[in-house]
Protein backbone atom coordinates (compact mmCIF):
# COMPACT_ATOMS: atom_id res chain seq x y z
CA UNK A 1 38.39 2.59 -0.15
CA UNK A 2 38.27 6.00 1.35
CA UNK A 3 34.82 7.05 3.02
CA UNK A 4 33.78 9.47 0.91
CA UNK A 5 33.30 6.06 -1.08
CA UNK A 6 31.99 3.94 1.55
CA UNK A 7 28.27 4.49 0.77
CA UNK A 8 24.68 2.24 0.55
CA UNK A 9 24.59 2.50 -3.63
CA UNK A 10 28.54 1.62 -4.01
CA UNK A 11 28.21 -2.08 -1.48
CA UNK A 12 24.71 -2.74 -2.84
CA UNK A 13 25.84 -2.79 -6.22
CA UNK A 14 25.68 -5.81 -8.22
CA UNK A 15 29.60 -6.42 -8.08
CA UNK A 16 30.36 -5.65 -4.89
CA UNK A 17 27.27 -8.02 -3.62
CA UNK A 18 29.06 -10.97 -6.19
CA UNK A 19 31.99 -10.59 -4.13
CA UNK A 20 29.97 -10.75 -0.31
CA UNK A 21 28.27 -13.71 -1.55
CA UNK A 22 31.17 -15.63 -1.82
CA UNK A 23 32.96 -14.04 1.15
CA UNK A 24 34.09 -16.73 3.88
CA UNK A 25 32.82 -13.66 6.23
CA UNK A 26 29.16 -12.59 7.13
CA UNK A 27 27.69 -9.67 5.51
CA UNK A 28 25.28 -7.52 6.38
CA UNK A 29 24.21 -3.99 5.31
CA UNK A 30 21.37 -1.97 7.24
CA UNK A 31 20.21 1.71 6.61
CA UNK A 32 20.33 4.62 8.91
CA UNK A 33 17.31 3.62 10.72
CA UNK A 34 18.48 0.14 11.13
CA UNK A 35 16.46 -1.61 8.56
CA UNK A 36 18.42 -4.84 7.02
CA UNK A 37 18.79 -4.07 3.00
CA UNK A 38 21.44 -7.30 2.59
CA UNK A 39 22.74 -10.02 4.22
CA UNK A 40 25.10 -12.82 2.62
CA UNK A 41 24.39 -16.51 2.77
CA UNK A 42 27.06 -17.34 4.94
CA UNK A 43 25.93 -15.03 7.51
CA UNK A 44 22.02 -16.02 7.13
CA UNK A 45 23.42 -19.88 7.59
CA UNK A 46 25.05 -19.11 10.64
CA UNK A 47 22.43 -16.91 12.32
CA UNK A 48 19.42 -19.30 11.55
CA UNK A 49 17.82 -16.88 9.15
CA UNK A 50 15.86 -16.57 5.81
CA UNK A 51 15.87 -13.83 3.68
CA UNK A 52 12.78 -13.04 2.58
CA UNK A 53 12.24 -12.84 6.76
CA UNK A 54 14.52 -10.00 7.49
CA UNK A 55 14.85 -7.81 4.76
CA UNK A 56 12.96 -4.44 5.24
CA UNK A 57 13.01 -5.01 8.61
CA UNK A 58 14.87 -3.97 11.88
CA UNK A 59 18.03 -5.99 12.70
CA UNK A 60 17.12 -5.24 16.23
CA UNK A 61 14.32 -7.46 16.25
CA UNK A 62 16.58 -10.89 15.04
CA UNK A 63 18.58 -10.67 17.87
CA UNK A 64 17.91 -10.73 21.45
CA UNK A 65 20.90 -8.35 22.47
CA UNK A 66 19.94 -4.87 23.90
CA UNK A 67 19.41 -2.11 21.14
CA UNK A 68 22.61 -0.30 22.62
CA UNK A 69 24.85 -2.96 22.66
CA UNK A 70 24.71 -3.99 18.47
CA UNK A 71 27.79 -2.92 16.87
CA UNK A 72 25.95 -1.71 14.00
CA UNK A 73 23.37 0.63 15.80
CA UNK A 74 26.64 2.05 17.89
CA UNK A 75 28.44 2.81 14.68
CA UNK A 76 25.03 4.54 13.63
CA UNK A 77 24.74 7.05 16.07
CA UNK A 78 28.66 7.92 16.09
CA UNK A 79 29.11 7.89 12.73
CA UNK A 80 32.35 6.30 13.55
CA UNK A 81 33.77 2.61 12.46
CA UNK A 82 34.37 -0.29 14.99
CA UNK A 83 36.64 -2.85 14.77
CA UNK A 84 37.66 -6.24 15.98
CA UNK A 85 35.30 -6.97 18.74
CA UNK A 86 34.51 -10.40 19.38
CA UNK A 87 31.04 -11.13 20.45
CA UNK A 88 29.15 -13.99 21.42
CA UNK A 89 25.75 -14.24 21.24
CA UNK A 90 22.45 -16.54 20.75
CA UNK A 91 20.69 -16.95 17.47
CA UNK A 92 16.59 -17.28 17.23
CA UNK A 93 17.39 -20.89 17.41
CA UNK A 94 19.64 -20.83 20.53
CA UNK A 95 22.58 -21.79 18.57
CA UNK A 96 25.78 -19.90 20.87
CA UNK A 97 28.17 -18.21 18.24
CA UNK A 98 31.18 -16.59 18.68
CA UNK A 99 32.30 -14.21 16.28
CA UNK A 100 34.95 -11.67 15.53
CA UNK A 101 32.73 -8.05 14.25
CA UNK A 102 33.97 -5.12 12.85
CA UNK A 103 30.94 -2.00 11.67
CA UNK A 104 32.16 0.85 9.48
CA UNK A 105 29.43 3.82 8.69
CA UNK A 106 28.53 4.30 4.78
CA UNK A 107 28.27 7.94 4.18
CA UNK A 108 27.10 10.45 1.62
CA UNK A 109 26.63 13.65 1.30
CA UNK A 110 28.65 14.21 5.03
CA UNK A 111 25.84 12.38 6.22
CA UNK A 112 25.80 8.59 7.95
CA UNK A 113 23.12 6.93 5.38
CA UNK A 114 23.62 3.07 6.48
CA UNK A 115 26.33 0.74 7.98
CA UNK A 116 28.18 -2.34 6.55
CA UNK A 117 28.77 -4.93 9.25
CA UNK A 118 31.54 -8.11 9.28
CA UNK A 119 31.32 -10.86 10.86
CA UNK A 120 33.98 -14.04 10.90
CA UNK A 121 32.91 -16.78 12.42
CA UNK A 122 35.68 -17.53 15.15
CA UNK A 123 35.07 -21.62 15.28
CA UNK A 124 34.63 -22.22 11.74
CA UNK A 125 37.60 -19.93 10.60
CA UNK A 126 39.89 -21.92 13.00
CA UNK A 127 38.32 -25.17 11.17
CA UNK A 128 39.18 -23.66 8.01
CA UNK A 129 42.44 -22.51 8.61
CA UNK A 130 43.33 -25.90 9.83
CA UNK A 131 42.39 -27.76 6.92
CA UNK A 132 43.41 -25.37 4.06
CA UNK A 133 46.36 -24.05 5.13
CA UNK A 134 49.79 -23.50 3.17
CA UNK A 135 53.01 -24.42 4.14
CA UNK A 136 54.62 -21.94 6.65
CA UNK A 137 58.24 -21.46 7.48
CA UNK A 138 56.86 -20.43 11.29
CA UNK A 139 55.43 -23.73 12.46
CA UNK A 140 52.95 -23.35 15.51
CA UNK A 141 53.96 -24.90 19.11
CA UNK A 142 52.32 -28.11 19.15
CA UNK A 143 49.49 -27.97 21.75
CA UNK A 144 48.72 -31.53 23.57
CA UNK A 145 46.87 -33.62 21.70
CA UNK A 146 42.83 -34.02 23.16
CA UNK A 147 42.01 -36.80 24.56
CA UNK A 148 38.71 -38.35 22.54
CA UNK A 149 35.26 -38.38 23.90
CA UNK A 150 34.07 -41.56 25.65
CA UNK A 151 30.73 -43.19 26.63
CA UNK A 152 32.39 -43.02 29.87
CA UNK A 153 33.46 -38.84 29.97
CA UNK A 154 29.34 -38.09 29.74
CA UNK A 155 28.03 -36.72 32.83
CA UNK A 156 24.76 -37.29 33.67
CA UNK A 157 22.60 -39.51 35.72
CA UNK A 158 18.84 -38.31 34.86
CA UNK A 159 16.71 -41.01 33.63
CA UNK A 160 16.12 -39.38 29.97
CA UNK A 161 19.83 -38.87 29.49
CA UNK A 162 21.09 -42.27 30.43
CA UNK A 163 18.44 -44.21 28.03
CA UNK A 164 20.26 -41.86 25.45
CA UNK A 165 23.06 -43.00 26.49
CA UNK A 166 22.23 -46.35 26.37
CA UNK A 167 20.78 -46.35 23.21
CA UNK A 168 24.09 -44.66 21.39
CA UNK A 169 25.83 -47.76 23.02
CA UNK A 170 23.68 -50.31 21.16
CA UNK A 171 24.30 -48.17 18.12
CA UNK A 172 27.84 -48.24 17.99
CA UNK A 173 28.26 -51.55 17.66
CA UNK A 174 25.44 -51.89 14.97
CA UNK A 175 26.83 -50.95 10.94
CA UNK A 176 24.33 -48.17 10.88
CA UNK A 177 24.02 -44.30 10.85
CA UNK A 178 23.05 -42.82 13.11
CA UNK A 179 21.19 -39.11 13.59
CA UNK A 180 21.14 -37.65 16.41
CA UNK A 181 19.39 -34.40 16.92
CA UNK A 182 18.98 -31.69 20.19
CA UNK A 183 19.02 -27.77 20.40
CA UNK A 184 22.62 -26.67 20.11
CA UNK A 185 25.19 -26.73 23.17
CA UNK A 186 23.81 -30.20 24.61
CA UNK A 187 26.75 -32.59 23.58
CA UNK A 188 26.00 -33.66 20.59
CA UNK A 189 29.59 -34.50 19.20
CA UNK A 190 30.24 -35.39 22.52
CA UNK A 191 27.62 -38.61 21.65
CA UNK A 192 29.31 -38.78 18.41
CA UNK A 193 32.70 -39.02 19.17
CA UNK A 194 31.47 -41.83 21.87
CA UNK A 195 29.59 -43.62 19.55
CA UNK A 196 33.21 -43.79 16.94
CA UNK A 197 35.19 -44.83 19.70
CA UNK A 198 33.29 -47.61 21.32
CA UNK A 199 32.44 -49.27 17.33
CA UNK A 200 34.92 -51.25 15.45
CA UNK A 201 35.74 -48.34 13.56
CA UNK A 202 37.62 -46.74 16.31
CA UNK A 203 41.13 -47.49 15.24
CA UNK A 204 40.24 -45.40 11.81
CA UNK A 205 39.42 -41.83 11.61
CA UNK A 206 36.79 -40.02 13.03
CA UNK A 207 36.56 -36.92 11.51
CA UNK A 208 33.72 -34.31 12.01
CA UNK A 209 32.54 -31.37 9.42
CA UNK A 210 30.40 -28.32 10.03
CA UNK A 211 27.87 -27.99 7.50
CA UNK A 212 26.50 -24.44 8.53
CA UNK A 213 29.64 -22.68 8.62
CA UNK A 214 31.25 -23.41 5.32
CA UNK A 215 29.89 -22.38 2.14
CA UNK A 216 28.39 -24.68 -0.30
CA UNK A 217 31.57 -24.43 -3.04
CA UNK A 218 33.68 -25.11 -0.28
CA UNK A 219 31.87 -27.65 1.23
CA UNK A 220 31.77 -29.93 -1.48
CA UNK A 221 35.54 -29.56 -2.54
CA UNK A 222 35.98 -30.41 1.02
CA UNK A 223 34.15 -33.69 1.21
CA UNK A 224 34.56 -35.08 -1.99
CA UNK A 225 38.38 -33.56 -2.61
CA UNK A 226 39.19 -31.94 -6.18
CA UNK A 227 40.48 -33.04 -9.22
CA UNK A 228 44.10 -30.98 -11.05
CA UNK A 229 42.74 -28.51 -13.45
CA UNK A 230 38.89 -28.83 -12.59
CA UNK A 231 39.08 -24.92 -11.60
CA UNK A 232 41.60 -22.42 -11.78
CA UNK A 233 44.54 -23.57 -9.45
CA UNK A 234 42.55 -26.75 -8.21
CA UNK A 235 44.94 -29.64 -7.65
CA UNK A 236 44.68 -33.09 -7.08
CA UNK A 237 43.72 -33.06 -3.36
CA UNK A 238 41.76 -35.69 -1.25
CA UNK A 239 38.04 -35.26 0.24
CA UNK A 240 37.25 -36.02 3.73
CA UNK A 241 35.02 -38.84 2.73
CA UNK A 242 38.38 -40.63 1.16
CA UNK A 243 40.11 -39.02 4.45
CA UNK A 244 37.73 -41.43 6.30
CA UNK A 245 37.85 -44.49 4.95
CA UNK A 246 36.80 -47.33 7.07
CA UNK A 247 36.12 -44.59 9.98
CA UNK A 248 33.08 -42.10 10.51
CA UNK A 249 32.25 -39.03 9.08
CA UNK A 250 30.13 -36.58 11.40
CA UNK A 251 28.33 -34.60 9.42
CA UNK A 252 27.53 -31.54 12.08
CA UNK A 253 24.44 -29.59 11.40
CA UNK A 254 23.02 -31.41 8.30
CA UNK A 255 19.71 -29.56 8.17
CA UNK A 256 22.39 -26.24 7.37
CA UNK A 257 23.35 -28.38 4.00
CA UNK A 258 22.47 -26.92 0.68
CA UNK A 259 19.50 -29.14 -1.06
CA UNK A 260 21.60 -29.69 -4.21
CA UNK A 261 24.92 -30.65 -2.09
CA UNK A 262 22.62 -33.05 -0.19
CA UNK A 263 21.74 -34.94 -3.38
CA UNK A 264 25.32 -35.14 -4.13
CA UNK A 265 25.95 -36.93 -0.84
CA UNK A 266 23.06 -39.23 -1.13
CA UNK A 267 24.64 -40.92 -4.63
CA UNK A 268 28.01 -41.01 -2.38
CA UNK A 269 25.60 -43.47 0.33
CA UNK A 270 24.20 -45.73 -2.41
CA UNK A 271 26.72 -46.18 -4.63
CA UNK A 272 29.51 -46.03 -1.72
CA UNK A 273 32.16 -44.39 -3.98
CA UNK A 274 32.78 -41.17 -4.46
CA UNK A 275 33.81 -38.43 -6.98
CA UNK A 276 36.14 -36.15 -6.86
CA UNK A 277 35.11 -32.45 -8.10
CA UNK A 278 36.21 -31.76 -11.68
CA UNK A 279 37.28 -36.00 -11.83
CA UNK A 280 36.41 -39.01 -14.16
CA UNK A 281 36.66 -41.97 -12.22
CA UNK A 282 34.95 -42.72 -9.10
CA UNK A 283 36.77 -44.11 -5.82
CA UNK A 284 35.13 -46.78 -3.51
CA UNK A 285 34.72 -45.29 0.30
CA UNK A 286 33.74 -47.63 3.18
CA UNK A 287 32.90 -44.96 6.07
CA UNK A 288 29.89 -44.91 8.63
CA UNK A 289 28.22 -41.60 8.98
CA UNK A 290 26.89 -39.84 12.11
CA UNK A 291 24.82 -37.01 11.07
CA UNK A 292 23.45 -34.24 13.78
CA UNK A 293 20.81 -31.70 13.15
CA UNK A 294 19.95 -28.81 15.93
CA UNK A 295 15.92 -29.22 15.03
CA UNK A 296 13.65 -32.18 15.24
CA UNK A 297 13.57 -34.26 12.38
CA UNK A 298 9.87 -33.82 11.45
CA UNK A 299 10.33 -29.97 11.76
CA UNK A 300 13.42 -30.71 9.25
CA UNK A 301 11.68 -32.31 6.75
CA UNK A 302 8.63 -30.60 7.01
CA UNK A 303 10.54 -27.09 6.21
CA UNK A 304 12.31 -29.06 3.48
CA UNK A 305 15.69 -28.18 5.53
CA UNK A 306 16.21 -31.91 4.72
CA UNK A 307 16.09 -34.50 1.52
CA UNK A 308 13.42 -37.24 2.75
CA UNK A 309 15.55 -39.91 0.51
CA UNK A 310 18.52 -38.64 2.54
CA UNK A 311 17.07 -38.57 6.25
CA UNK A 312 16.15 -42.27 5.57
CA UNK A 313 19.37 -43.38 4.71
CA UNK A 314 21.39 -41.77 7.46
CA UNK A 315 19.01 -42.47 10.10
CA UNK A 316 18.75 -45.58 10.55
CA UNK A 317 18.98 -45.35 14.41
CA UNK A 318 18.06 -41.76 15.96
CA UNK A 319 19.09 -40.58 18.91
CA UNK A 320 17.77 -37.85 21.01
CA UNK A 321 19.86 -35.55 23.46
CA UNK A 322 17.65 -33.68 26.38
CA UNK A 323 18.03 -30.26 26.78
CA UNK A 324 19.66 -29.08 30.30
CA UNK A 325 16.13 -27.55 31.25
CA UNK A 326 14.52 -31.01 31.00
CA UNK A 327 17.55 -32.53 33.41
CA UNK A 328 18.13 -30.17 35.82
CA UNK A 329 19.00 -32.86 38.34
CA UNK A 330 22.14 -33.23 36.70
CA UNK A 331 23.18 -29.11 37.25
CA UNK A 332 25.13 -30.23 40.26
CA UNK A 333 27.24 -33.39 38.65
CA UNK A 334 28.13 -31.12 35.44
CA UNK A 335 28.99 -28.11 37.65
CA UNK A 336 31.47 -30.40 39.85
CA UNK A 337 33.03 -32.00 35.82
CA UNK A 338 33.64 -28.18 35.11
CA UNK A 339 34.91 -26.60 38.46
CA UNK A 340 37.34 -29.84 38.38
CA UNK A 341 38.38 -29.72 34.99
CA UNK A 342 39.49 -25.93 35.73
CA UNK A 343 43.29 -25.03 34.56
CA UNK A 344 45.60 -26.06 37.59
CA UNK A 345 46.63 -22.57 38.98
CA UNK A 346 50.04 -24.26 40.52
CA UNK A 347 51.18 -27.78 38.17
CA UNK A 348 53.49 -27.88 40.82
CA UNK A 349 51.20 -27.92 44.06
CA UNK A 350 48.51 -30.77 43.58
CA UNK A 351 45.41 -28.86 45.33
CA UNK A 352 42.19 -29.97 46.13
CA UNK A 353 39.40 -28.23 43.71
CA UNK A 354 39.97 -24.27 44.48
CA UNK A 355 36.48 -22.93 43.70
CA UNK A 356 32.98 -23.90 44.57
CA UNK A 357 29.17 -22.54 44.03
CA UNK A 358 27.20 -21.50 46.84
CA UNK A 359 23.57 -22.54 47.30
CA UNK A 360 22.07 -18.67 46.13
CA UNK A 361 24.67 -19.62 42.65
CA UNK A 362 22.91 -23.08 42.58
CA UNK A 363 19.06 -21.75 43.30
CA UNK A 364 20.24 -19.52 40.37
CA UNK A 365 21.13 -22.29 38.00
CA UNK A 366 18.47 -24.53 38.45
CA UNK A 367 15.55 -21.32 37.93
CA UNK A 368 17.12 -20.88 34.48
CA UNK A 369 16.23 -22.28 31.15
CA UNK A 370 19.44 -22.35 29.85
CA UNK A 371 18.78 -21.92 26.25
CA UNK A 372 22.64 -22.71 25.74
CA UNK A 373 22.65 -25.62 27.08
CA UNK A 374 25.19 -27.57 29.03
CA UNK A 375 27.82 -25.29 27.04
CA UNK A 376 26.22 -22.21 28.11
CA UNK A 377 26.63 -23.64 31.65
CA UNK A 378 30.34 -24.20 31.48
CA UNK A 379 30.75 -21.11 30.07
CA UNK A 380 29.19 -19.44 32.91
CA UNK A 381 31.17 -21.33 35.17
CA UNK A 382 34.66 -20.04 33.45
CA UNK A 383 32.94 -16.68 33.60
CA UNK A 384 32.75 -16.46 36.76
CA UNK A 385 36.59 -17.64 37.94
CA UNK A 386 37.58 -15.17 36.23
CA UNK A 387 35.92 -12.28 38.48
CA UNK A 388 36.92 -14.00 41.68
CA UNK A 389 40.71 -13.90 42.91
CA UNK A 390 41.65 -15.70 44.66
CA UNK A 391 39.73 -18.66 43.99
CA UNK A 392 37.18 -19.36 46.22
CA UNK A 393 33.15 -19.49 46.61
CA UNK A 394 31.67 -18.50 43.18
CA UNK A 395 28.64 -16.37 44.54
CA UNK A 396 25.88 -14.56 42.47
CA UNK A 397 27.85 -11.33 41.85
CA UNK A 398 30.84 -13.41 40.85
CA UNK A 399 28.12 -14.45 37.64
CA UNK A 400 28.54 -12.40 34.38
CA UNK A 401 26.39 -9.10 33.83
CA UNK A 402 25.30 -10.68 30.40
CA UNK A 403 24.11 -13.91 32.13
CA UNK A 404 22.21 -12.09 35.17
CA UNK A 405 20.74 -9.96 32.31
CA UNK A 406 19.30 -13.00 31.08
CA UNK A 407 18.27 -14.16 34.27
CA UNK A 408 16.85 -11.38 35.18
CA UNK A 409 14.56 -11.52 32.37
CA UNK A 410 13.62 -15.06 32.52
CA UNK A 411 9.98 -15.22 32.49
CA UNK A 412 8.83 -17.11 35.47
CA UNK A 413 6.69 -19.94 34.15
CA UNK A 414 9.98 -21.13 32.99
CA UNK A 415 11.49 -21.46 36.64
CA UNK A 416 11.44 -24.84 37.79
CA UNK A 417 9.84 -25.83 40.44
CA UNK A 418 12.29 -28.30 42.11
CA UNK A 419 15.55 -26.99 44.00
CA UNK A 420 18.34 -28.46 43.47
CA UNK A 421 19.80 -27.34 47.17
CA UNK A 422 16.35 -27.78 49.48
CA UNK A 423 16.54 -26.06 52.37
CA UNK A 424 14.49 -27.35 55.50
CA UNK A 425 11.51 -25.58 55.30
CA UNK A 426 10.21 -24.25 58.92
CA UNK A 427 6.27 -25.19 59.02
CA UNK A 428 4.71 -21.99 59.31
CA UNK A 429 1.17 -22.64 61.31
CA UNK A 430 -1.32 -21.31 59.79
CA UNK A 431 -2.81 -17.25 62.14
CA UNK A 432 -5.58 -18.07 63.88
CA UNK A 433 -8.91 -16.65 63.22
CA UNK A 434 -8.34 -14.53 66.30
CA UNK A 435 -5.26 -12.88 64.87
CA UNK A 436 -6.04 -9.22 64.15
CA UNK A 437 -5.80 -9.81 60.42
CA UNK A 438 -8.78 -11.48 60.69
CA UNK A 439 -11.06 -9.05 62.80
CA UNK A 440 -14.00 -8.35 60.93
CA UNK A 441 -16.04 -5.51 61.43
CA UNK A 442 -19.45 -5.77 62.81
CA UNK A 443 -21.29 -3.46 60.27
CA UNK A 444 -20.15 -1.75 56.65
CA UNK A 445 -18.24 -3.39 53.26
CA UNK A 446 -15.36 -5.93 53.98
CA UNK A 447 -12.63 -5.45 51.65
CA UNK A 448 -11.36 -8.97 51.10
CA UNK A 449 -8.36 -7.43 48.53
CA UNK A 450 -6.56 -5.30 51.23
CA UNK A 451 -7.03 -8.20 53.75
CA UNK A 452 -5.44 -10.76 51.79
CA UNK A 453 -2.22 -8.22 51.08
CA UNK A 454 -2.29 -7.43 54.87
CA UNK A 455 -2.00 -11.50 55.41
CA UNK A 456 0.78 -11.95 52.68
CA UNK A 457 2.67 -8.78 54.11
CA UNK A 458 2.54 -10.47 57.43
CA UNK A 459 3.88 -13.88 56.12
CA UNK A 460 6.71 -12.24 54.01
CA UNK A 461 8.35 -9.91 57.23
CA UNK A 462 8.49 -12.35 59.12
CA UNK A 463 10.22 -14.72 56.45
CA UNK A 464 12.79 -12.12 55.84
CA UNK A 465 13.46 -11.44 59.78
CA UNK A 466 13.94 -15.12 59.79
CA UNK A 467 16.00 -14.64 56.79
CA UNK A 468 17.89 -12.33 57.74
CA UNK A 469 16.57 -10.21 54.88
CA UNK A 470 18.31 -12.57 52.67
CA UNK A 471 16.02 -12.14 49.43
CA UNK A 472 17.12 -15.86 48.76
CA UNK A 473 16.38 -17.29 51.82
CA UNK A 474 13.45 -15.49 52.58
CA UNK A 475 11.92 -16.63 49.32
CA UNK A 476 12.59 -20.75 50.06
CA UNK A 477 10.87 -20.32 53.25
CA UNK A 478 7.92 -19.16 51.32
CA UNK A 479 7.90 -21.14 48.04
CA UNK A 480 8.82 -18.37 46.16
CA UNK A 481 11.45 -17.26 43.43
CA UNK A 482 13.81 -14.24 44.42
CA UNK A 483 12.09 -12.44 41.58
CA UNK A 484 8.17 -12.90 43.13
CA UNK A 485 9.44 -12.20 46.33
CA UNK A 486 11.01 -9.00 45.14
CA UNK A 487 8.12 -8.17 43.06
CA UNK A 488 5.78 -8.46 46.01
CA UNK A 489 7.93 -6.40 48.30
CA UNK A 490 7.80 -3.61 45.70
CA UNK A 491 4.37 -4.02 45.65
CA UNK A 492 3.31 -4.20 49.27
CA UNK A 493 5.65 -1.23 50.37
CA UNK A 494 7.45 -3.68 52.47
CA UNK A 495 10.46 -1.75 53.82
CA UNK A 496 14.36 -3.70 53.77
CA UNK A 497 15.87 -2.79 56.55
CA UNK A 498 19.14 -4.70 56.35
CA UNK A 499 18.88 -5.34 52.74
């Protein structure tokens, strides 16, 4: 399609829209002041997003990525296309997606009137590609095959995690689903894959499906398998729930699953046979299902995200993850997993672990939410060895710009208010009433305000002169976060010397 072509009235046509809404990629078409005018199903699934809640509005308010830095609104002010960029990013749900993007300007009249933006989901294409692929005369090297997940591989030793832990043991050796919801990125398939290989179902298959990233007519062909000559080139081909039998099924994400699909699923429960798409006859399944859902389960049924007949029947026992923001004690054990779980840099030379966090890296980590979750913490982590040759001491300008960006704005009632590194804290006595802060004069107006910043100024040079001017240091002497402390040195006029 030539440019000229390329224009808003040509892709929002009723054809060309047919063809995005069955498109395995994401969709989306904005105008020239960014205003959303279309996005596909796939790509509303994936971002956590409704239609009627975007369109006529700004694309720039859906995601929390600086105006500059969106594809789209780069492609808009060139007037040029971009192409195969991966980015990663956080949906209004704090789901972490990685995705492969590509912008191209629509244009009339010599004049950029809109863009057209791809997406393709990186994870789910791989998933795809995997399971539906032809046979090729080029077979790939055979990478070495993942160990499972155990009870034993989860790291973690705050109270609230264990009795989750403990709990998923009692349910694996129960004959029950099991649900198990948290926010995306805390180990949730991690539980799962536990749960399969501790139950008596662990010398079947355990095999797990992404609901949110694989539309609905694919889905279903998927798990229940199709029938020869039910479509156009459909041939007898097996589901995933025949795949499974006498194993688990995990279905990933089930709050993402169509409505009507879900009602097909629930007959599959009761009746414990299923049918394949475009078939006659039904075929028994024996398989144990392990559903996981990235929002609670009263906020799921509540939005109708979830059948209630459904919910009941797959959780039977529910299990619920904390996020990392509500374990923070565990930051240090999970750091350790990662740094020693690092690619060996010699196979040949056995070495001791060849990187470690210093305490400003770990005051760092345990101030942040961490909306990603433990995943968004080993990502960090990988981030970072990869701006520090050789390996060493992972230090706070050895952290991504992206995450310090988010850091940076991480409003402070947030922050927790433990450290995970404490520092002996020297006991500052308190002036006496003789110091010259507070002299009071005889006669006239006392100005309490500028007294009490004259006290505070006091406190905080002489924390950073014990410091050092380390902003870090300075700020654990005084109970405060790097970002108060720098706020009140602004503030106050307080010179760094030796900063």
């Amino acid at each position: 399609m030539r440019n000229k072509d390329l224009n808003m009235e040509t892709v929002l046509s009723p054809a060309f829209c047919r063809i995005w809404d069955n498109s395995l990629m994401g969709v989306m078409i904005l105008d020239h002041n960014g205003v959303y005018h279309y996005m596909n199903r796939l790509l509303l699934r994936i971002d956590d997003l409704q239609d009627e809640e975007i369109i006529g509005k700004k694309m720039v308010d859906f995601y929390p990525v600086e105006r500059d830095c969106h594809l789209s609104i780069q492609t808009l002010k060139t007037g040029k296309p971009i192409t195969n960029k991966t980015i990663v990013y956080y949906t209004k749900k704090k789901k972490l997606v990685n995705s492969l993007c590509s912008s191209f300007p629509l244009i009339s009249n010599r004049r950029v009137e809109g863009v057209i933006h791809f997406s393709l989901n990186l994870q789910a294409s791989q998933a795809l590609l995997e399971r539906h692929q032809g046979p090729s005369s080029v077979k790939p090297e055979k990478q070495p095959e993942r160990r499972p997940y155990t009870f034993d591989t989860l790291v973690g030793k705050d109270h609230r995690f264990r009795n989750a832990v403990t709990q998923a043991k009692a349910a694996s050796q129960a004959p029950f689903n099991v649900f198990i919801w948290a926010e995306s990125g805390c180990g949730k398939e991690l539980f799962a894959q536990s749960i399969h290989q501790a139950s008596p179902r662990s010398r079947y298959a355990f095999i797990p499906i992404n609901c949110a990233a694989i539309p609905d007519n694919l889905l279903e062909a998927t798990l229940f398998g199709t029938a020869k000559g039910a479509f156009t080139g459909a041939v007898d081909k097996t589901g995933l729930l025949e795949e499974a039998q006498g194993g688990t099924i995990l279905l990933d994400e089930l709050n993402s699953m169509s409505l009507e699909l879900q009602a097909k699923l629930l007959r599959v429960i009761q009746e414990k046979k299923v049918r394949r798409v475009g078939a006659l006859k039904e075929i028994p399944v024996d398989v144990n299902f392990i559903s996981t859902s990235n929002i609670s389960p009263d906020q799921a049924l509540k939005n109708g995200h979830i059948r209630e007949d459904l919910f009941y029947r797959l959780a039977v026992v529910i299990l619920e993850i904390p996020p990392l923001r509500h374990r923070k004690s565990d930051i240090p054990l999970l750091c350790g997993h990662f740094l020693d779980h690092l690619p060996v840099l010699d196979p040949n030379r056995p070495q001791p672990r060849p990187y470690s966090l210093s305490p400003d890296v770990y005051e760092i980590f345990n101030t942040y939410p961490w909306p990603g979750n433990v995943r968004e913490l080993e990502h960090t982590i990988k981030a970072a060895t990869t701006r520090l040759y050789p390996p060493g001491r992972i230090e706070p300008e050895h952290l991504s710009e992206y995450f310090m960006t988010n850091y940076r704005n991480t409003p402070e009632k947030l922050e927790s208010k433990n450290s995970l590194t404490p520092v002996p804290v020297e006991k500052n006595p308190l002036p006496s009433l003789d110091h010259p802060c507070f002299e009071l004069p005889d006669h006239g107006s006392m100005d309490l305000g500028n007294t009490l910043k004259s006290i505070e100024s006091i406190y905080i040079q002489k924390a950073l002169i014990r410091a050092g001017y380390n902003i870090s240091k300075a700020g654990r002497f005084l109970n405060l976060s790097p970002q108060s402390l720098r706020y009140k040195i602004k503030t106050l006029g307080i010179e760094m010397i030796h900063e």
